[in-house]
C-alpha atoms as a PDB file:
ATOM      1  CA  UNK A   1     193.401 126.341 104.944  1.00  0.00           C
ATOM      2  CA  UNK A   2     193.244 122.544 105.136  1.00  0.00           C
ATOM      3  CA  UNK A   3     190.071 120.887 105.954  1.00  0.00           C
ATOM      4  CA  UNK A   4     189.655 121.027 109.748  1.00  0.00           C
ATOM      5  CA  UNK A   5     188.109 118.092 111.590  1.00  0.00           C
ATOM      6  CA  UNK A   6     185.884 118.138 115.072  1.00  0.00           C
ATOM      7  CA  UNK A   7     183.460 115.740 116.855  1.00  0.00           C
ATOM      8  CA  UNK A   8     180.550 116.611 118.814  1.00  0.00           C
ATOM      9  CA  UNK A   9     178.055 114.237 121.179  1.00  0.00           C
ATOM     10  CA  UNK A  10     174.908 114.815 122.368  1.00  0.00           C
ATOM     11  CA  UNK A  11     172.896 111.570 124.246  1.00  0.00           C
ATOM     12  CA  UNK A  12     173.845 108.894 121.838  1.00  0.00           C
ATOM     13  CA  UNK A  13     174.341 110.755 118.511  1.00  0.00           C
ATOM     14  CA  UNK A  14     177.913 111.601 117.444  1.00  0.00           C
ATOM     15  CA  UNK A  15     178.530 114.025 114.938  1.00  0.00           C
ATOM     16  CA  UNK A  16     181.821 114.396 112.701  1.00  0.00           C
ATOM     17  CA  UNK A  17     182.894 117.285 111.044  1.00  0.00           C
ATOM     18  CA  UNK A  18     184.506 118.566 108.057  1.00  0.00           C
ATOM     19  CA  UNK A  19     185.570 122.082 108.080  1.00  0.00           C
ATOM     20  CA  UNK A  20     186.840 123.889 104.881  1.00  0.00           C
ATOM     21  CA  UNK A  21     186.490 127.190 102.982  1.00  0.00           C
ATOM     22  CA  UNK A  22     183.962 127.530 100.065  1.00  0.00           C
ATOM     23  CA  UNK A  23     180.702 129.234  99.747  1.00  0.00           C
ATOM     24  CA  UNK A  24     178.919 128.261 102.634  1.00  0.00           C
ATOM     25  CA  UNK A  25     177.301 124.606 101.831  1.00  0.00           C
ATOM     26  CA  UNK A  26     176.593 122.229 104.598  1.00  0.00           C
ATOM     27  CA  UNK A  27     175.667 118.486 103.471  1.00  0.00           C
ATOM     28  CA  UNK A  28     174.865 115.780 106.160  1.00  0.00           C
ATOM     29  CA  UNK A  29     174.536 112.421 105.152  1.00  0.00           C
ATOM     30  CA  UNK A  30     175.605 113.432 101.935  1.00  0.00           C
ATOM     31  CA  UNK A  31     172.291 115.164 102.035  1.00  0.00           C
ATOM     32  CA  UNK A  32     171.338 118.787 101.847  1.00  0.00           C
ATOM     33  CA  UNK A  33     170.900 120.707 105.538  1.00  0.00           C
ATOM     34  CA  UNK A  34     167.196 121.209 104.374  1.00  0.00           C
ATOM     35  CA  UNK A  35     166.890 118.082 102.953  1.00  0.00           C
ATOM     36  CA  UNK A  36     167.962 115.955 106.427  1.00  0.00           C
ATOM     37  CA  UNK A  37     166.955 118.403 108.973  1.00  0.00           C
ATOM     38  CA  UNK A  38     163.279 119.175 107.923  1.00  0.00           C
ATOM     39  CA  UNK A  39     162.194 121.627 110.829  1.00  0.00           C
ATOM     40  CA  UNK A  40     163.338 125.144 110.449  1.00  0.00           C
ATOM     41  CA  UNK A  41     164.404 124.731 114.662  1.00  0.00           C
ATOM     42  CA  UNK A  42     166.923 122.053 113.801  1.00  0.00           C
ATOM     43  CA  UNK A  43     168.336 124.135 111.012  1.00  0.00           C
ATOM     44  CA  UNK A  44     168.626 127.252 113.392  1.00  0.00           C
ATOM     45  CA  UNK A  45     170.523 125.057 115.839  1.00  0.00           C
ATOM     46  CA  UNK A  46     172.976 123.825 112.894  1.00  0.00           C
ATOM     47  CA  UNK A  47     173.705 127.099 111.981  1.00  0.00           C
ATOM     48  CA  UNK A  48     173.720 129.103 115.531  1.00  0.00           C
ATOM     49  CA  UNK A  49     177.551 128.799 115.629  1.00  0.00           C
ATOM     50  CA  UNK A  50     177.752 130.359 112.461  1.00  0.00           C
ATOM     51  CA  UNK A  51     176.131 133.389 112.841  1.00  0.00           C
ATOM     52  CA  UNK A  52     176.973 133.877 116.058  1.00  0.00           C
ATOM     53  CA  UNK A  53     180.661 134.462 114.555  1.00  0.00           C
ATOM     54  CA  UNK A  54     179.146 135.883 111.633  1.00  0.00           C
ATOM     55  CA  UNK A  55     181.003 133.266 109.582  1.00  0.00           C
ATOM     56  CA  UNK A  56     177.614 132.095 106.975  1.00  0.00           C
ATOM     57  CA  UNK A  57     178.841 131.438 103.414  1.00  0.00           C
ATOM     58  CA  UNK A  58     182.523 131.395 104.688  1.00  0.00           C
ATOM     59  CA  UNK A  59     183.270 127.364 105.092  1.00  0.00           C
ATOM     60  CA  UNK A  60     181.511 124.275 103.666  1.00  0.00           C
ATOM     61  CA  UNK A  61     181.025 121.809 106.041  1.00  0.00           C
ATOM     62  CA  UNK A  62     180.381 118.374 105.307  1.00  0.00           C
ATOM     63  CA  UNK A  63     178.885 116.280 108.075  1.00  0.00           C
ATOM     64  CA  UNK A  64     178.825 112.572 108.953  1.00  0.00           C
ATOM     65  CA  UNK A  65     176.506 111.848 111.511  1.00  0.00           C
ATOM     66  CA  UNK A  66     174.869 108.818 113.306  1.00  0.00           C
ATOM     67  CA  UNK A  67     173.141 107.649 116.764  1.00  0.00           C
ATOM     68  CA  UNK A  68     169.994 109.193 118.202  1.00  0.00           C
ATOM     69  CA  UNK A  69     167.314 111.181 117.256  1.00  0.00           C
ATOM     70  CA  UNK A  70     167.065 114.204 114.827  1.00  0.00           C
ATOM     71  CA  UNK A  71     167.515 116.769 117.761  1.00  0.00           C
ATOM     72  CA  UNK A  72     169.558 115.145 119.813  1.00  0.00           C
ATOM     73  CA  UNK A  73     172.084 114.749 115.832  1.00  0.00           C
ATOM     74  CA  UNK A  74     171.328 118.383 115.165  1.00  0.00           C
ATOM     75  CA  UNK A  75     172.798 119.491 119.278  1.00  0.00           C
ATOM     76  CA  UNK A  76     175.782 117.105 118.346  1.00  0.00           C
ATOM     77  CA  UNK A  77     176.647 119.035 114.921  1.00  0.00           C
ATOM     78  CA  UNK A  78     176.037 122.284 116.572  1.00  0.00           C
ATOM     79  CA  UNK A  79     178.485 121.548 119.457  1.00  0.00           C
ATOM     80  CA  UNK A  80     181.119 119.986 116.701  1.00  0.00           C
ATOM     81  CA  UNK A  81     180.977 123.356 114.202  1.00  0.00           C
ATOM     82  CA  UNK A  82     181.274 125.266 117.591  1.00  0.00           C
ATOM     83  CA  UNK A  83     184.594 123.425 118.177  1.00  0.00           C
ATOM     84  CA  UNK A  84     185.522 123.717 115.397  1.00  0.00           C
ATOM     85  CA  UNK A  85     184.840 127.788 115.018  1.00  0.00           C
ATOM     86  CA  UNK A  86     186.873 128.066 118.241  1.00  0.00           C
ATOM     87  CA  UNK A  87     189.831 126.478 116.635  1.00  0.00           C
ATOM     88  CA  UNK A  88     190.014 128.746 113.761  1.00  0.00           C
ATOM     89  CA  UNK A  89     189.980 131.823 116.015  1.00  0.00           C
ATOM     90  CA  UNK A  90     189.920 132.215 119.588  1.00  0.00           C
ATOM     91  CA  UNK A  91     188.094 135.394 119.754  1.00  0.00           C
ATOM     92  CA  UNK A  92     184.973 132.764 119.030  1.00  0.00           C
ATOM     93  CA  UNK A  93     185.431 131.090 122.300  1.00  0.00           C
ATOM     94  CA  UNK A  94     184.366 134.382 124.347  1.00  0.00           C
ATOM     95  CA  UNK A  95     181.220 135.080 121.979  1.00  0.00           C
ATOM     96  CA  UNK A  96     180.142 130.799 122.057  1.00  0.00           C
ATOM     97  CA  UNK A  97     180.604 130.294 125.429  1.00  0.00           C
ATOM     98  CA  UNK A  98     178.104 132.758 127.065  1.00  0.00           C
ATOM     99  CA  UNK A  99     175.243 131.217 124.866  1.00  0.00           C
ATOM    100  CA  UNK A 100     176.588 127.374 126.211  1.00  0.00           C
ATOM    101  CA  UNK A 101     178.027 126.100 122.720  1.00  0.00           C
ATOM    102  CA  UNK A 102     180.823 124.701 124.006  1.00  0.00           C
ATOM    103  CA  UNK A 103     179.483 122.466 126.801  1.00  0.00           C
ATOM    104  CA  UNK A 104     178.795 118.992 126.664  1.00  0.00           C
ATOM    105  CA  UNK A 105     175.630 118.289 127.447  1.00  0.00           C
ATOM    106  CA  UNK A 106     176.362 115.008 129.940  1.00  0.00           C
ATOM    107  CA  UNK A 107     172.172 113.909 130.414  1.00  0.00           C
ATOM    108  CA  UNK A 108     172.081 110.127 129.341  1.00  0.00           C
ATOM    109  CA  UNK A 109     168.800 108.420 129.078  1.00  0.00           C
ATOM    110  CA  UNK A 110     169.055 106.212 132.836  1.00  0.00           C
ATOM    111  CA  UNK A 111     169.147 102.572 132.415  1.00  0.00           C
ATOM    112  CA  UNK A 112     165.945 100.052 133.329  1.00  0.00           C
ATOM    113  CA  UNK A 113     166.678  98.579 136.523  1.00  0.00           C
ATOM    114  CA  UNK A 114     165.594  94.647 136.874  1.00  0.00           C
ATOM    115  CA  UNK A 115     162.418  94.118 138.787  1.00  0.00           C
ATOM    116  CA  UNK A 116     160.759  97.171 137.569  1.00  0.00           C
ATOM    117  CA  UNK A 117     158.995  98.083 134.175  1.00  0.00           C
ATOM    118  CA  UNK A 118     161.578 101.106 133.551  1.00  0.00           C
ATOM    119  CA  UNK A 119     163.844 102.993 134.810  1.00  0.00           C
ATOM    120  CA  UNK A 120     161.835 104.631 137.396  1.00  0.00           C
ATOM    121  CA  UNK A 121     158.405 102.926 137.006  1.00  0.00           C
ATOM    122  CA  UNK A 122     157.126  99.842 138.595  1.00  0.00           C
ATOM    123  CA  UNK A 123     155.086  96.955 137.863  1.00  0.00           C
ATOM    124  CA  UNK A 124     151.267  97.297 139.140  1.00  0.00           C
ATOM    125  CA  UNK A 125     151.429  96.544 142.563  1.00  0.00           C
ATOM    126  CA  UNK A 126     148.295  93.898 143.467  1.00  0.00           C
ATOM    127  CA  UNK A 127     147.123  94.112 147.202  1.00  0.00           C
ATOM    128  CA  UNK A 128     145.419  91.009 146.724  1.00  0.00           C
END
């Protein structure tokens, strides 16, 4: 197997990744997973496509990703190894798309409108 390349987004963080078989060693950043992704949440989420398919230890995936925050990084690296699982072998589609690994999630962070202090809030209104 060559090495097998996906993308995922999530908000503004983009996530690229290397799939390829070894003993089941994920680096981001050229960092270890427990090393960049501190919280043992984030680390579930990484690795929820892979044990969903019951493929841990299987691939080594190497990870470059940028944009964002931590979670909103993590969501985009889960969606990409999700992609990428479903490419491998399509039996994975039917067990990842009931838990909604497959779906981009679309929700942007809404733009400040002009005349107001956000996107929604105002300035302090003065009655006099």
């Amino acid at each position: 197997m060559e090495v097998l390349h996906k993308i995922g987004r999530r908000k503004t963080a983009v996530a690229r990744v290397y799939l390829s078989e070894g003993k089941g060693e994920i680096t981001v950043n050229k960092k270890a997973l427990k090393d960049y992704f501190s919280t043992a949440t984030l680390q579930y989420k990484v690795n929820q496509p892979l044990m969903l398919t019951e493929n841990e230890g299987n691939f080594d995936i190497k990870v470059n990703v940028y944009g964002g925050g931590i979670t909103g990084q993590a969501e985009a690296i889960r969606l990409a190894i999700s992609r990428a699982m479903c490419e491998l072998n399509d039996e994975n589609r039917g067990i990842l798309k009931p838990e909604g690994l497959l779906t981009r999630d679309p929700r942007m962070v809404e733009r400040k409108k002009f005349g107001q202090k956000k996107a929604r809030k105002k300035f302090q209104f003065s009655k006099r």
